[in-house]
C-alpha atoms as a PDB file:
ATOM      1  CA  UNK A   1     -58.401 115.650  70.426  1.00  0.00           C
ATOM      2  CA  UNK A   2     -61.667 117.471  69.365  1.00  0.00           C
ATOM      3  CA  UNK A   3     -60.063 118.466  65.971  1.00  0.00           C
ATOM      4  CA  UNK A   4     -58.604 114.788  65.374  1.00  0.00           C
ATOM      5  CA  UNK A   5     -62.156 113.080  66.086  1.00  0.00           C
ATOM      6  CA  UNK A   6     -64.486 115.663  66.367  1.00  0.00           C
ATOM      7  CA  UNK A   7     -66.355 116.234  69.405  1.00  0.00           C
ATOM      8  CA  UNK A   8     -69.247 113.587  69.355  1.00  0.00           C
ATOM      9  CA  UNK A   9     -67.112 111.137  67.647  1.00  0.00           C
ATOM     10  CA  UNK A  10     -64.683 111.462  70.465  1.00  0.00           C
ATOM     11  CA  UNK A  11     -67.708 110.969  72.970  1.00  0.00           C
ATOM     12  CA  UNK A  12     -69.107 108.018  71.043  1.00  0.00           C
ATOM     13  CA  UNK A  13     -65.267 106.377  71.131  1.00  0.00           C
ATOM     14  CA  UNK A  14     -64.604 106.757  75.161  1.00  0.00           C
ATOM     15  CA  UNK A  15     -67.467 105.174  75.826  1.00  0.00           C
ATOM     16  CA  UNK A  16     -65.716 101.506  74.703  1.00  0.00           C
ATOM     17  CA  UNK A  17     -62.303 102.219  74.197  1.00  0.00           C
ATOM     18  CA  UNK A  18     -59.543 104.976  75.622  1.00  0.00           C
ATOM     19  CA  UNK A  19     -57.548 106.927  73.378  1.00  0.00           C
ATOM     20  CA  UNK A  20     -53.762 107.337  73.349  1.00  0.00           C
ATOM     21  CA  UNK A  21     -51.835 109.759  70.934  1.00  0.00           C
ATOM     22  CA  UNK A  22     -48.061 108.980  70.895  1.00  0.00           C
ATOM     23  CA  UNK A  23     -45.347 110.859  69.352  1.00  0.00           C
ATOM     24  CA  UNK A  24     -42.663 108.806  68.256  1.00  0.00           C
ATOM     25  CA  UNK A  25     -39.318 108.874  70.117  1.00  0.00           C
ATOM     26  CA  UNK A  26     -37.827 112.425  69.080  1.00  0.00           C
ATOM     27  CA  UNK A  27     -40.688 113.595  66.614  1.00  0.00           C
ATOM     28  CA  UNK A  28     -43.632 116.055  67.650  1.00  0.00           C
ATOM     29  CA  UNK A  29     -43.757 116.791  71.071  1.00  0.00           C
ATOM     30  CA  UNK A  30     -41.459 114.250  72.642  1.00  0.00           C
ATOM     31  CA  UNK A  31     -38.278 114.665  74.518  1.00  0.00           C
ATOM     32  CA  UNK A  32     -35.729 115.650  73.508  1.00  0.00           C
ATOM     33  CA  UNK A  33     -36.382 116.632  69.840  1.00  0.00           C
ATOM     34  CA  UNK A  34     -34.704 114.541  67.913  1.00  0.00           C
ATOM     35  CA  UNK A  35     -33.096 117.229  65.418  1.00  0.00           C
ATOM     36  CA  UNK A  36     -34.799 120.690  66.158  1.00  0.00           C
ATOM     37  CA  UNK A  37     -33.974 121.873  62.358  1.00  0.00           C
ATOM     38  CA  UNK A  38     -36.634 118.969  61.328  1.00  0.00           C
ATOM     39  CA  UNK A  39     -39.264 120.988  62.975  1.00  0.00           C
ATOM     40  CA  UNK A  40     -38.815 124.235  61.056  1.00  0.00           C
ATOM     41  CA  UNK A  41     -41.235 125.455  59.144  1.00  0.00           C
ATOM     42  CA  UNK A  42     -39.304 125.353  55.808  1.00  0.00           C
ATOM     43  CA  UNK A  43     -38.487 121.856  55.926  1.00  0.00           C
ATOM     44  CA  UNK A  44     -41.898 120.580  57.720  1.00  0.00           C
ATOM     45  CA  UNK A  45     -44.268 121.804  55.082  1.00  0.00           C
ATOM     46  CA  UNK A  46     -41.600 122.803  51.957  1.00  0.00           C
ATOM     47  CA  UNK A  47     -44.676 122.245  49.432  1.00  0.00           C
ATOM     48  CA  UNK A  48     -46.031 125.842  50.616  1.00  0.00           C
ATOM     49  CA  UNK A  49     -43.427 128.224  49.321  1.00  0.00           C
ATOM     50  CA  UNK A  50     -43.664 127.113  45.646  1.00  0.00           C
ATOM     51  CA  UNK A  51     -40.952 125.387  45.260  1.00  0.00           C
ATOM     52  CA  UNK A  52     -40.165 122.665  42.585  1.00  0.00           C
ATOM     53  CA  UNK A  53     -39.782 118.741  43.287  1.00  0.00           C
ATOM     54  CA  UNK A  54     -36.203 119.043  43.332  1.00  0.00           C
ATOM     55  CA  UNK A  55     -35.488 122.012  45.341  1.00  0.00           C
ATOM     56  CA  UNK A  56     -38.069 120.265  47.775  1.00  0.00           C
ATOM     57  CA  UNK A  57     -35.677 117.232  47.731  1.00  0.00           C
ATOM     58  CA  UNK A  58     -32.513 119.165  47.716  1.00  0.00           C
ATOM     59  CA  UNK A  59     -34.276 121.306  51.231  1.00  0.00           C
ATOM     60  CA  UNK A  60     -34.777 117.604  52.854  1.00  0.00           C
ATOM     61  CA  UNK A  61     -32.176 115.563  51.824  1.00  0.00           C
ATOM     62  CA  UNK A  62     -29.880 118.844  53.242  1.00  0.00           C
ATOM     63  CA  UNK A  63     -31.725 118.599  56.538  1.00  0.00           C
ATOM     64  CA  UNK A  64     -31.432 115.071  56.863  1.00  0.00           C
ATOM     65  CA  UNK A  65     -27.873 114.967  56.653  1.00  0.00           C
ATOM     66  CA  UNK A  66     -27.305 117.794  58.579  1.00  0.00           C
ATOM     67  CA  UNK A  67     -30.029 116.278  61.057  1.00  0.00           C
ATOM     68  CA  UNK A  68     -27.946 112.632  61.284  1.00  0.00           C
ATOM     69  CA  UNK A  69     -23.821 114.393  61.433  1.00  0.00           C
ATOM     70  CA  UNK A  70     -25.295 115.952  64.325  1.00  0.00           C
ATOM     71  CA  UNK A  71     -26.831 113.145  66.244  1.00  0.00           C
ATOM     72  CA  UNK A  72     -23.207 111.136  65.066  1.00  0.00           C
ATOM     73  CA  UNK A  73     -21.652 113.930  66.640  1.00  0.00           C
ATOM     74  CA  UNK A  74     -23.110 113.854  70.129  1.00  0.00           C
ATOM     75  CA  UNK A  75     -22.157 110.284  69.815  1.00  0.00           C
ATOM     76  CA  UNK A  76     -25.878 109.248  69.201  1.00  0.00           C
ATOM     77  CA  UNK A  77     -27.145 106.349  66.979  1.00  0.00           C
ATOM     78  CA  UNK A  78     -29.483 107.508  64.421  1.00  0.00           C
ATOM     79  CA  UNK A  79     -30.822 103.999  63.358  1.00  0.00           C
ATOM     80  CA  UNK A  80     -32.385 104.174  67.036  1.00  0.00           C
ATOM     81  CA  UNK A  81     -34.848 106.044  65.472  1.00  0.00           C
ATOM     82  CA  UNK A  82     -35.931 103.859  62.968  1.00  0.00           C
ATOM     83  CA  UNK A  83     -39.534 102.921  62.011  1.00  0.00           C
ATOM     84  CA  UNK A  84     -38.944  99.376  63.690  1.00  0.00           C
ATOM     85  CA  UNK A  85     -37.875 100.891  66.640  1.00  0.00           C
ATOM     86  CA  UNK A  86     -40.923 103.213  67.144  1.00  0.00           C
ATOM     87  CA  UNK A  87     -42.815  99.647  66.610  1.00  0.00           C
ATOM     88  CA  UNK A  88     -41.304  98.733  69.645  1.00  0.00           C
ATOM     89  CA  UNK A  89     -41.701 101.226  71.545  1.00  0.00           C
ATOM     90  CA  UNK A  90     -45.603 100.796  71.195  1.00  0.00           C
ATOM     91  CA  UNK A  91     -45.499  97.222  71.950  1.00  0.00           C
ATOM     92  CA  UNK A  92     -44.116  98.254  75.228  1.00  0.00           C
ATOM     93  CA  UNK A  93     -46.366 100.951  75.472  1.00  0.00           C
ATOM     94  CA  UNK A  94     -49.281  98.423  75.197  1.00  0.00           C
ATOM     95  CA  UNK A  95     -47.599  96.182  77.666  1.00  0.00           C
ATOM     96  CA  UNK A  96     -46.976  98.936  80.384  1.00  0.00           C
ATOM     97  CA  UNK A  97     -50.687 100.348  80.209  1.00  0.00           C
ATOM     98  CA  UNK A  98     -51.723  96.822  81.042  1.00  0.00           C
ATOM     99  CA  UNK A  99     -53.994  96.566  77.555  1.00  0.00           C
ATOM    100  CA  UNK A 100     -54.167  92.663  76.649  1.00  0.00           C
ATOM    101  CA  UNK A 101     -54.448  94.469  72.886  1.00  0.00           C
ATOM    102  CA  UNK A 102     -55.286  97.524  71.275  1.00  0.00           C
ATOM    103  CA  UNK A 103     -56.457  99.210  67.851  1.00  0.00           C
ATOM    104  CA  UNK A 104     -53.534 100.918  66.582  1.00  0.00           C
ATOM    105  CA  UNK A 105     -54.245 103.856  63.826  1.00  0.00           C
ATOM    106  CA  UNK A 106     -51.914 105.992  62.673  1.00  0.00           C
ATOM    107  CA  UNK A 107     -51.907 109.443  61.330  1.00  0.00           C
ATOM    108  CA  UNK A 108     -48.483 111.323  59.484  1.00  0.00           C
ATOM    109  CA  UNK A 109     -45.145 109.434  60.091  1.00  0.00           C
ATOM    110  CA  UNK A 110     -45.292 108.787  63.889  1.00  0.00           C
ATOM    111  CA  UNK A 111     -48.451 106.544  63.792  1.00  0.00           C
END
């Protein structure tokens, strides 16, 4: 948390308000991982082994696929892990923690 905010900023922030970090149904640290090859470091951060645009795409698009025939195969529904689901999932979130409303900011895809 000290690298997201900063230390003092951190301080200055729990004094009025608590912090949650949430990782989206099968991204980051959640459970289960939603496809594990979306975590490696090839396809996570392709810009840092100089390749072009459309061997970047190509890398993705590849793990995407290959991401979504598995979940199809264990007889999972990838549109369950859609950006309008994850939306729901922090409305409940809100309403299970008891918060009448909250300051939602997000940082990378999962926010």
């Amino acid at each position: 948390m000290d690298n997201f905010f900063g230390y003092f900023a951190k301080q200055k922030i729990l004094e009025h308000k608590d912090i949650l970090f949430l990782d989206p149904r099968g991204c980051g640290n959640s459970k289960p991982t939603l496809c594990e090859n979306l975590n490696d470091t090839e396809v996570a951060y392709p810009g840092i082994f100089g390749r072009t645009e459309a061997e970047i795409e190509a890398l993705l698009v590849k793990a995407v696929e290959e991401c979504c025939d598995s979940l199809v195969a264990a007889n999972i529904d990838p549109r369950a892990y859609s950006s309008v689901a994850v939306a729901h999932d922090i409305e409940l979130l809100r309403k299970e923690m008891g918060y009448r409303q909250w300051i939602v900011r997000g940082h990378f895809y999962g926010s």
